[in-house]
PDB file of N, CA and C in Angstrom:
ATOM      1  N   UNK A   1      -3.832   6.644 -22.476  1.00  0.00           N
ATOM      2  CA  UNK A   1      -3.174   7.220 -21.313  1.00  0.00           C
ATOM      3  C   UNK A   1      -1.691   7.396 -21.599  1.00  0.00           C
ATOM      4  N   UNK A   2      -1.079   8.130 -21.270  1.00  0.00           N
ATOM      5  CA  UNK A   2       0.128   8.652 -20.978  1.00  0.00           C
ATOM      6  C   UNK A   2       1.265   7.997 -19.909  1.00  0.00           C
ATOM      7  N   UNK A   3       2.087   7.652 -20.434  1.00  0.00           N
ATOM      8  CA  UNK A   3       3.535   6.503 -19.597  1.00  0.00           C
ATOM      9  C   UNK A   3       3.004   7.451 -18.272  1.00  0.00           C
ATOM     10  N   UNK A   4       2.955   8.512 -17.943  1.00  0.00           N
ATOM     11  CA  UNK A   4       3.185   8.842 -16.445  1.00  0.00           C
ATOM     12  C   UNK A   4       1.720   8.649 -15.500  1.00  0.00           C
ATOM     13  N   UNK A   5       0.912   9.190 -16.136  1.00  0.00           N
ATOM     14  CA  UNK A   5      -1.025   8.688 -15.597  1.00  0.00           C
ATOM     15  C   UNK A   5      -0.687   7.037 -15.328  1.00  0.00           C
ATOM     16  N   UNK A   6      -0.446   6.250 -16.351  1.00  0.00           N
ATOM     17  CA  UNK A   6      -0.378   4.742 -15.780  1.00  0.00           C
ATOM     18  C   UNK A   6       0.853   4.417 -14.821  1.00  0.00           C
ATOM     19  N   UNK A   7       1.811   5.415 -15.079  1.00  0.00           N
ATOM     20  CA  UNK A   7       2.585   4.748 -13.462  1.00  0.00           C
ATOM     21  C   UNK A   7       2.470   5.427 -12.661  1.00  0.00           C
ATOM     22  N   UNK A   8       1.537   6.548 -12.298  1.00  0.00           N
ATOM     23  CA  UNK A   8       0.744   7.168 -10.670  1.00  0.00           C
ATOM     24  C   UNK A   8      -0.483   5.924 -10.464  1.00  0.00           C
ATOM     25  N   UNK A   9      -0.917   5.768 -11.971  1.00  0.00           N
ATOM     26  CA  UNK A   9      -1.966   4.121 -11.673  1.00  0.00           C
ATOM     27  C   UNK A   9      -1.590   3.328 -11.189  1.00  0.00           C
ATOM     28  N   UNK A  10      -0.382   2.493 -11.688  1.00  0.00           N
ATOM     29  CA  UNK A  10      -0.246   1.228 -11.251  1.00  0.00           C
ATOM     30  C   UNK A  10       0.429   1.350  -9.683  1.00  0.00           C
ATOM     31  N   UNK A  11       1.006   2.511  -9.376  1.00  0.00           N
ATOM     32  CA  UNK A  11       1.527   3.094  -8.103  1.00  0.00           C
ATOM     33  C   UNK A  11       0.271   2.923  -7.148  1.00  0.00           C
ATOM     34  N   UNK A  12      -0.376   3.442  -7.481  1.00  0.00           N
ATOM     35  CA  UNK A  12      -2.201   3.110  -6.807  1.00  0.00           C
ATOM     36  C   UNK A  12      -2.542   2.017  -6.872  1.00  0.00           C
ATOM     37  N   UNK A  13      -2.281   1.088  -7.519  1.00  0.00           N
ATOM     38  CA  UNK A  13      -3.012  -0.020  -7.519  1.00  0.00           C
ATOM     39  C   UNK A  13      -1.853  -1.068  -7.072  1.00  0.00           C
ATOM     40  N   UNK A  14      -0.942  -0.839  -6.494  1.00  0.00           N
ATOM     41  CA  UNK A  14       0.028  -1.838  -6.024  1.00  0.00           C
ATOM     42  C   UNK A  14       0.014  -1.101  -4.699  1.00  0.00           C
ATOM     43  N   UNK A  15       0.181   0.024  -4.527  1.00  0.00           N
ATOM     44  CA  UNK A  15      -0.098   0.301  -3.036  1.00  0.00           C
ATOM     45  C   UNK A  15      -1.249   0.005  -1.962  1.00  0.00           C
ATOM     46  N   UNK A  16      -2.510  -0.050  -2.335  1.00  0.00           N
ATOM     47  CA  UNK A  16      -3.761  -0.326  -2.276  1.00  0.00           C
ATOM     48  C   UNK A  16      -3.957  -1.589  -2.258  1.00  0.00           C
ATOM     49  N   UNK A  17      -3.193  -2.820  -3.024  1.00  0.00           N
ATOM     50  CA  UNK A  17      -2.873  -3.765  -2.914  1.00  0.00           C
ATOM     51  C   UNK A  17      -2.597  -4.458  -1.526  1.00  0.00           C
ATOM     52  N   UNK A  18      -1.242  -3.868  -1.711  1.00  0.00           N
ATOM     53  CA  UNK A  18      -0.337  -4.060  -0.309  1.00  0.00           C
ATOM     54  C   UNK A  18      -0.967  -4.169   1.303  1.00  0.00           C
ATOM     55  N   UNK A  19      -1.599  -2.804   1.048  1.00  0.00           N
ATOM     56  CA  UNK A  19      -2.284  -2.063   2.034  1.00  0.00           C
ATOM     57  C   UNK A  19      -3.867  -3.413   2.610  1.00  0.00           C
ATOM     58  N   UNK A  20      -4.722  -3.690   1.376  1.00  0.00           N
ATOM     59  CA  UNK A  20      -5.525  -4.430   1.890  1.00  0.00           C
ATOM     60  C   UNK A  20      -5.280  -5.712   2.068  1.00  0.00           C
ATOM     61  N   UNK A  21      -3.823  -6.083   1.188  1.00  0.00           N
ATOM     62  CA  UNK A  21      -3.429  -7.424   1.905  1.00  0.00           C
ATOM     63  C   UNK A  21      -3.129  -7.921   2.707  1.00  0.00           C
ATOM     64  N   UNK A  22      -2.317  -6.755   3.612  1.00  0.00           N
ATOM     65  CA  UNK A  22      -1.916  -6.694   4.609  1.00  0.00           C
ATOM     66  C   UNK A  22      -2.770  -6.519   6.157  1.00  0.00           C
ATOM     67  N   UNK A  23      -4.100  -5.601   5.651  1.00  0.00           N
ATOM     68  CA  UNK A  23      -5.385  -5.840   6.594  1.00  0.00           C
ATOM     69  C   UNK A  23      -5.850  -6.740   6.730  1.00  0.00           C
ATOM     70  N   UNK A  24      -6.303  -7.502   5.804  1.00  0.00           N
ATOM     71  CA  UNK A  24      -6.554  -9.128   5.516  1.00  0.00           C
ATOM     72  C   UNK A  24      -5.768 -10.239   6.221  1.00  0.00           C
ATOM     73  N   UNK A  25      -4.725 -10.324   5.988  1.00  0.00           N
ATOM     74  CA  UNK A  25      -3.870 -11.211   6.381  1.00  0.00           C
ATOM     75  C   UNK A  25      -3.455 -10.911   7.851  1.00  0.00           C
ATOM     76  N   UNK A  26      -3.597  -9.312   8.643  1.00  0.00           N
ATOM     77  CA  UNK A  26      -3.882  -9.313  10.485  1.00  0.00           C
ATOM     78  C   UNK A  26      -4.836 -10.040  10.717  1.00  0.00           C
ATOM     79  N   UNK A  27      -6.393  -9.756  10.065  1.00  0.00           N
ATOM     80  CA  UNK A  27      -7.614  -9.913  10.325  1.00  0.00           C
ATOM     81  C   UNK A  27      -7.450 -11.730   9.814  1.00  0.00           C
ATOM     82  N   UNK A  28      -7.211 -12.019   9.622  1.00  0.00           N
ATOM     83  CA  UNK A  28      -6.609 -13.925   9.288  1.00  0.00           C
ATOM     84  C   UNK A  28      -6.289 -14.081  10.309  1.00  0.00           C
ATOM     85  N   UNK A  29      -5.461 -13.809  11.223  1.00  0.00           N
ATOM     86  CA  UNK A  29      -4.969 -14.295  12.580  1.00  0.00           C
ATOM     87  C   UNK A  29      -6.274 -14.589  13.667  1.00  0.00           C
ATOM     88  N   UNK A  30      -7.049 -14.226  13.078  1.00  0.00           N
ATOM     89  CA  UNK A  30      -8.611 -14.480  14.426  1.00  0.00           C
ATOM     90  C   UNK A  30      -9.107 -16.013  13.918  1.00  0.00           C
ATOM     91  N   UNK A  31      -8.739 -16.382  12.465  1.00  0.00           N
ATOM     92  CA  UNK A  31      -9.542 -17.983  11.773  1.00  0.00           C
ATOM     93  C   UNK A  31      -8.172 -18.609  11.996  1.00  0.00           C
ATOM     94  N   UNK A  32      -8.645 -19.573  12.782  1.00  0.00           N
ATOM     95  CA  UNK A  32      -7.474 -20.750  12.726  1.00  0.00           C
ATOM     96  C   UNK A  32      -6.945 -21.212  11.120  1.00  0.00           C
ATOM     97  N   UNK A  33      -7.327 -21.476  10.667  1.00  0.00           N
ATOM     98  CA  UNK A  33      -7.231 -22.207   9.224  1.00  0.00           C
ATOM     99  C   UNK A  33      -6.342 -21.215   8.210  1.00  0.00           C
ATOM    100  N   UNK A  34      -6.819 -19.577   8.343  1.00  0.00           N
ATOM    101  CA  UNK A  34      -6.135 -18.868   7.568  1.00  0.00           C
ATOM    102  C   UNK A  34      -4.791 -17.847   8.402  1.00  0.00           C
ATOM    103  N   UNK A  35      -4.753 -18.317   9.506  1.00  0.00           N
ATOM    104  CA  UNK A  35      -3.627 -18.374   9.918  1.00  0.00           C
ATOM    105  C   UNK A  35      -2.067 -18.142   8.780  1.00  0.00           C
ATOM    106  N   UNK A  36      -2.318 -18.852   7.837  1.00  0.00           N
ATOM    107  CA  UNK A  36      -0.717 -19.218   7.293  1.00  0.00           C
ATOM    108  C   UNK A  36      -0.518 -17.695   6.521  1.00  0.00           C
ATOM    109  N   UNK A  37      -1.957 -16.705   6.291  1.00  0.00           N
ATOM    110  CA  UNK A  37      -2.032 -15.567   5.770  1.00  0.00           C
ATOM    111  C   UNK A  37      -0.937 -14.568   6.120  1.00  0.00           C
ATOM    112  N   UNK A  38      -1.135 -14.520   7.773  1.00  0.00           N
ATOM    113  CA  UNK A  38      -0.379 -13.943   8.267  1.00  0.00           C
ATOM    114  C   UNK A  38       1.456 -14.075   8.367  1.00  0.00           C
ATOM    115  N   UNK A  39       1.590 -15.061   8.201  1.00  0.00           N
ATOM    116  CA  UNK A  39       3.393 -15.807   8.259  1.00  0.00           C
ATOM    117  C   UNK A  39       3.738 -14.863   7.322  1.00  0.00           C
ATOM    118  N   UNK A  40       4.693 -13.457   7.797  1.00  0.00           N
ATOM    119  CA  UNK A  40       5.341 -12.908   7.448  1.00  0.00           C
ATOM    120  C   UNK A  40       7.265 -12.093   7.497  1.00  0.00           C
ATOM    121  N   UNK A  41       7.209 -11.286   7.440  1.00  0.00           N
ATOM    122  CA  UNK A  41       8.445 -10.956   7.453  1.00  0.00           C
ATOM    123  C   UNK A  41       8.070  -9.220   8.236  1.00  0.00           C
ATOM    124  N   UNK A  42       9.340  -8.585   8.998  1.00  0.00           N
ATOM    125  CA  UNK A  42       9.477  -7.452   9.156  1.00  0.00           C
ATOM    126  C   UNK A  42      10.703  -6.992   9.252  1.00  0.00           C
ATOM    127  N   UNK A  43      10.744  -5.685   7.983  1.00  0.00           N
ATOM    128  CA  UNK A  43      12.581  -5.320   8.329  1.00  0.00           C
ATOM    129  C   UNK A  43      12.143  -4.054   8.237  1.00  0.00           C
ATOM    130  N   UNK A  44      13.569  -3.188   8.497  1.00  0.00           N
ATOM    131  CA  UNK A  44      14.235  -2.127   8.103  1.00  0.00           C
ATOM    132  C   UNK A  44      14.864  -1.519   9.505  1.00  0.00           C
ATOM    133  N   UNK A  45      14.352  -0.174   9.777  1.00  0.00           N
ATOM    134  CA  UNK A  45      15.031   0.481  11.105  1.00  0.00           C
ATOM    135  C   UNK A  45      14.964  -0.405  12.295  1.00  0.00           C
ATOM    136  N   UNK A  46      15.767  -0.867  13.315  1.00  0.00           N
ATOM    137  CA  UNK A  46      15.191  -1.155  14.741  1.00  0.00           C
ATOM    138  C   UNK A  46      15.136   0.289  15.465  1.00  0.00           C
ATOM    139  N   UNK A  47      16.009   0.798  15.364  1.00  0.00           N
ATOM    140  CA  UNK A  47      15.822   2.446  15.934  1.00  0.00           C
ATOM    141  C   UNK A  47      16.113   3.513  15.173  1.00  0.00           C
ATOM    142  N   UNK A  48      15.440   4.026  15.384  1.00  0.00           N
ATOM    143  CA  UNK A  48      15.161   5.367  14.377  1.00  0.00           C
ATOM    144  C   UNK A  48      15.823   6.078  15.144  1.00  0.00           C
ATOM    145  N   UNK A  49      16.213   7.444  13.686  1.00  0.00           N
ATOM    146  CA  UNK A  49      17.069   8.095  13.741  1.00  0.00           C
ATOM    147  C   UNK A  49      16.621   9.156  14.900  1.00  0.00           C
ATOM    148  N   UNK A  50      17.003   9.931  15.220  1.00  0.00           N
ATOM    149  CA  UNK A  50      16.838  11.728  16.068  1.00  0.00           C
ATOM    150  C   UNK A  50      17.588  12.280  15.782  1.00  0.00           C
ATOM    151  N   UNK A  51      17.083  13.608  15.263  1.00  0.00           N
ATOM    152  CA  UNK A  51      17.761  14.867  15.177  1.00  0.00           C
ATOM    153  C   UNK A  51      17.110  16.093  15.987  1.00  0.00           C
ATOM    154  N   UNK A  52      17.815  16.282  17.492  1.00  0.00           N
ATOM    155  CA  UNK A  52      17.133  17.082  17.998  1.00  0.00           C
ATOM    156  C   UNK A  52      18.256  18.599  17.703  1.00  0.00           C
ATOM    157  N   UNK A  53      17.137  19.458  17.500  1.00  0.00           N
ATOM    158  CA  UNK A  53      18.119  20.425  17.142  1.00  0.00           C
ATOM    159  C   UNK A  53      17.156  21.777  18.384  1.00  0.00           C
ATOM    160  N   UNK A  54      16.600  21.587  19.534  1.00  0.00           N
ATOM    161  CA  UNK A  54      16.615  22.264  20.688  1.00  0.00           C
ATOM    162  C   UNK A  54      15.110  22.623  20.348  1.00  0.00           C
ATOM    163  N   UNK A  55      14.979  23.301  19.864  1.00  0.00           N
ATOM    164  CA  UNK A  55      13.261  23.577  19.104  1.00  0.00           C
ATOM    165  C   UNK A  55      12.431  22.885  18.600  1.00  0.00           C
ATOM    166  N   UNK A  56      13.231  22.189  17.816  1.00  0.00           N
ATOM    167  CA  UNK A  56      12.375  21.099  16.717  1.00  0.00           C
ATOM    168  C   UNK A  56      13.196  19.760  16.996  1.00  0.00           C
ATOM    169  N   UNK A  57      12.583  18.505  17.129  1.00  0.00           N
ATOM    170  CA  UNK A  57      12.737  17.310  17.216  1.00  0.00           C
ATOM    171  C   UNK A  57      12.224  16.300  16.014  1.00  0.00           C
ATOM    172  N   UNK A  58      12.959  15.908  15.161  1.00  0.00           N
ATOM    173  CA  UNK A  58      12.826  15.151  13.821  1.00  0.00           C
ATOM    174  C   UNK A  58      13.338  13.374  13.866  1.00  0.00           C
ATOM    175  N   UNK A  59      12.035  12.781  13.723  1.00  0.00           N
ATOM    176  CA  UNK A  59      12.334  11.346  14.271  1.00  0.00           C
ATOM    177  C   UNK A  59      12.246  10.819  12.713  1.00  0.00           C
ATOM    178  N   UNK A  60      13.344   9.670  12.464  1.00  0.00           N
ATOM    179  CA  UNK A  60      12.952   9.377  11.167  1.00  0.00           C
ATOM    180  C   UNK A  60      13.420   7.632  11.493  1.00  0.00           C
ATOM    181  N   UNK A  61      12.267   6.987  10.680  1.00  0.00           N
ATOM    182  CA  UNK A  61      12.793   5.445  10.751  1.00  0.00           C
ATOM    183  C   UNK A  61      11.483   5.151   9.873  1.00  0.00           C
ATOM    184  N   UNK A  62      11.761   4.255   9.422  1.00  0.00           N
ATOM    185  CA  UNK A  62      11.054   3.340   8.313  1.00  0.00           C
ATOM    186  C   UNK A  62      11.068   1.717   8.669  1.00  0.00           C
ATOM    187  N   UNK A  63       9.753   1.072   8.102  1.00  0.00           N
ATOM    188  CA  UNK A  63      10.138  -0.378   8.689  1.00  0.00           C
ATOM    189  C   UNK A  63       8.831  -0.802   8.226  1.00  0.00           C
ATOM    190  N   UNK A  64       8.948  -2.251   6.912  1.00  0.00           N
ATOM    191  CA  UNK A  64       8.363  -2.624   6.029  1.00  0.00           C
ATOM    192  C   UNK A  64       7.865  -4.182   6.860  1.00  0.00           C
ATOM    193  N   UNK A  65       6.307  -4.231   7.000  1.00  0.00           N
ATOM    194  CA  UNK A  65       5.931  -5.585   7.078  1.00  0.00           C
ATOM    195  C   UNK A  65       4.687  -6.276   6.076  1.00  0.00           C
ATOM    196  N   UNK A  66       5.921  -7.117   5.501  1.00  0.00           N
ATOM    197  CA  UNK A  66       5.463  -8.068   4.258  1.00  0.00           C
ATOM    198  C   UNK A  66       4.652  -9.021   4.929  1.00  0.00           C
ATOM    199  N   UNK A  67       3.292  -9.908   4.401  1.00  0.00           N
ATOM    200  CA  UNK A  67       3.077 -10.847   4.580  1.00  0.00           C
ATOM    201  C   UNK A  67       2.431 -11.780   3.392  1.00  0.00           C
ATOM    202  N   UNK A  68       1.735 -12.674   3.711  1.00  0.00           N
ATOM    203  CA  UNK A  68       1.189 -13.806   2.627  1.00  0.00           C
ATOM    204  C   UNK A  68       0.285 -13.060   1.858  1.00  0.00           C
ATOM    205  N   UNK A  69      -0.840 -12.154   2.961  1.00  0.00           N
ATOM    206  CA  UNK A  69      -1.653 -11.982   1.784  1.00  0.00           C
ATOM    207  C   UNK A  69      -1.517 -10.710   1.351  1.00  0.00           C
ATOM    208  N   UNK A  70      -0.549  -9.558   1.703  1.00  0.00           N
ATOM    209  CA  UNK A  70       0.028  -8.586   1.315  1.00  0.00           C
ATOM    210  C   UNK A  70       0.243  -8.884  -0.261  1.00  0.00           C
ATOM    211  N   UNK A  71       1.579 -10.188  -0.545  1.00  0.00           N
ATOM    212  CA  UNK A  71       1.862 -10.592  -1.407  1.00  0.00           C
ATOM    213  C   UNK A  71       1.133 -11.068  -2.034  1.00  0.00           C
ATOM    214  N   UNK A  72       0.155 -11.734  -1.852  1.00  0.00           N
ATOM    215  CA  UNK A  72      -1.149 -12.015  -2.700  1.00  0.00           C
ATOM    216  C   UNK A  72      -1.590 -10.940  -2.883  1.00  0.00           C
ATOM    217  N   UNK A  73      -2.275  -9.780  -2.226  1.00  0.00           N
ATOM    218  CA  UNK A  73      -2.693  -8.197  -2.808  1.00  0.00           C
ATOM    219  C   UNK A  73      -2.163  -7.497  -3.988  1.00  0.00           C
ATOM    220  N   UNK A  74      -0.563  -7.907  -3.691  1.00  0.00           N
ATOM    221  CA  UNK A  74      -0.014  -7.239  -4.793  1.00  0.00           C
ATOM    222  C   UNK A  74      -0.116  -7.909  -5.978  1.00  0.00           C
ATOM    223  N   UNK A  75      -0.054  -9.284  -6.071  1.00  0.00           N
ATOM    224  CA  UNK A  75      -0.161  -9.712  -7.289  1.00  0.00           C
ATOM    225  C   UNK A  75      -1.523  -9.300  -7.966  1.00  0.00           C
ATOM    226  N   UNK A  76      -2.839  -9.528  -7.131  1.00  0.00           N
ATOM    227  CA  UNK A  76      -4.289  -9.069  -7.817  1.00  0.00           C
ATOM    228  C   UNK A  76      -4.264  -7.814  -8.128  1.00  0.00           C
ATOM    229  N   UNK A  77      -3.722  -7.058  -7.538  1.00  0.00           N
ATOM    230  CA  UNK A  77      -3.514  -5.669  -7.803  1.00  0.00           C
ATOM    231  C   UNK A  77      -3.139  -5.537  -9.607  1.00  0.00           C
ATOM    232  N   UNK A  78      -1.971  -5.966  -9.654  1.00  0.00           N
ATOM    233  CA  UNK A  78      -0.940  -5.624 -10.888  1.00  0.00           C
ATOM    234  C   UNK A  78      -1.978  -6.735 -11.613  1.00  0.00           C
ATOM    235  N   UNK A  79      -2.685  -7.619 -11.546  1.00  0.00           N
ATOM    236  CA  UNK A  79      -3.397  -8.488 -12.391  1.00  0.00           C
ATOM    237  C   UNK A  79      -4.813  -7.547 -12.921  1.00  0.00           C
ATOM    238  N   UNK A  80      -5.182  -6.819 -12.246  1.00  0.00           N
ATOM    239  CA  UNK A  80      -6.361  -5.687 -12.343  1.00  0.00           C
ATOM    240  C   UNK A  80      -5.906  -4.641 -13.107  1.00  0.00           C
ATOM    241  N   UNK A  81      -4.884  -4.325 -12.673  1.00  0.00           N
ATOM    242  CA  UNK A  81      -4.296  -3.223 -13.359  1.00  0.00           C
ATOM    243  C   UNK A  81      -4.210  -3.292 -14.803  1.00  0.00           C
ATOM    244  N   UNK A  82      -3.305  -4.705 -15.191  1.00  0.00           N
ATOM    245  CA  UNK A  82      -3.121  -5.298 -16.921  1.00  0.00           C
ATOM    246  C   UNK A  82      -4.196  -5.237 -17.275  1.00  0.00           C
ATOM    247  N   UNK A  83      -5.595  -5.566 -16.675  1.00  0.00           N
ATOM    248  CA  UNK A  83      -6.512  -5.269 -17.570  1.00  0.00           C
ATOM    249  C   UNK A  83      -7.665  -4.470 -17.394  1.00  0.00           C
ATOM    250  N   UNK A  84      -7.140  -3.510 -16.420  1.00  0.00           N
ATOM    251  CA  UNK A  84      -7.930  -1.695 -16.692  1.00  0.00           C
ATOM    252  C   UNK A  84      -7.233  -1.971 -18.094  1.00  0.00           C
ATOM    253  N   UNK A  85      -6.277  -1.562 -17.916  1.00  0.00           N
ATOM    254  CA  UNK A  85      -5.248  -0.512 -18.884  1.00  0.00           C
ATOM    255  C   UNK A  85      -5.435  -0.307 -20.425  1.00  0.00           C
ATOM    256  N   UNK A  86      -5.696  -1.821 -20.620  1.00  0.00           N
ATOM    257  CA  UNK A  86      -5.728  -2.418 -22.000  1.00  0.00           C
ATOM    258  C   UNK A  86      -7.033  -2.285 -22.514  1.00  0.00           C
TER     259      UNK A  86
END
C-alpha cells in the first residue's frame, strides 16, 4: 500500500474507533458497574457562530465529546490497524 491508502486507512480506523467507543460507553450508562465507561470530557464551541446574510443562514460550531471507552476505541482501533497493515 501506498503512504496515502494507509492514512485514509488508519483515518478509518481511528474514526470508527472513536465513533463505537463512544456508542458503547452512552450505552454503559444503563449497567451500573460500567458506568466509569462513560466519565468523560466535553469541549469546544458553547455558541456557535451565525452568519446571516438575509437569504442564506450559516451556523457553524464544533464540539468534541471524549470518553473512557471512546479512548479505549481508539486505542483497539490503531492496535488493528498495526496489524492489517503488516
Amino acid at each position: 500500500m501506498t503512504i496515502n491508502k494507509n492514512f485514509w486507512l488508519l483515518l478509518i480506523f481511528i474514526l470508527s474507533g472513536i465513533v463505537i467507543g463512544g456508542l458503547l460507553g452512552q450505552l454503559a450508562t444503563q449497567v451500573s458497574y460500567l458506568g466509569w465507561l462513560a466519565y468523560g470530557m466535553e469541549f469546544g464551541t458553547t455558541n456557535p457562530f451565525t452568519l446571516d446574510m438575509g437569504l442564506l443562514n450559516l451556523t457553524f460550531g464544533l464540539t468534541f465529546k471524549m470518553n473512557i471507552a471512546s479512548i479505549i476505541g481508539l486505542l483497539i482501533a490503531v492496535f488493528i490497524y498495526r496489524k492489517v497493515v503488516r
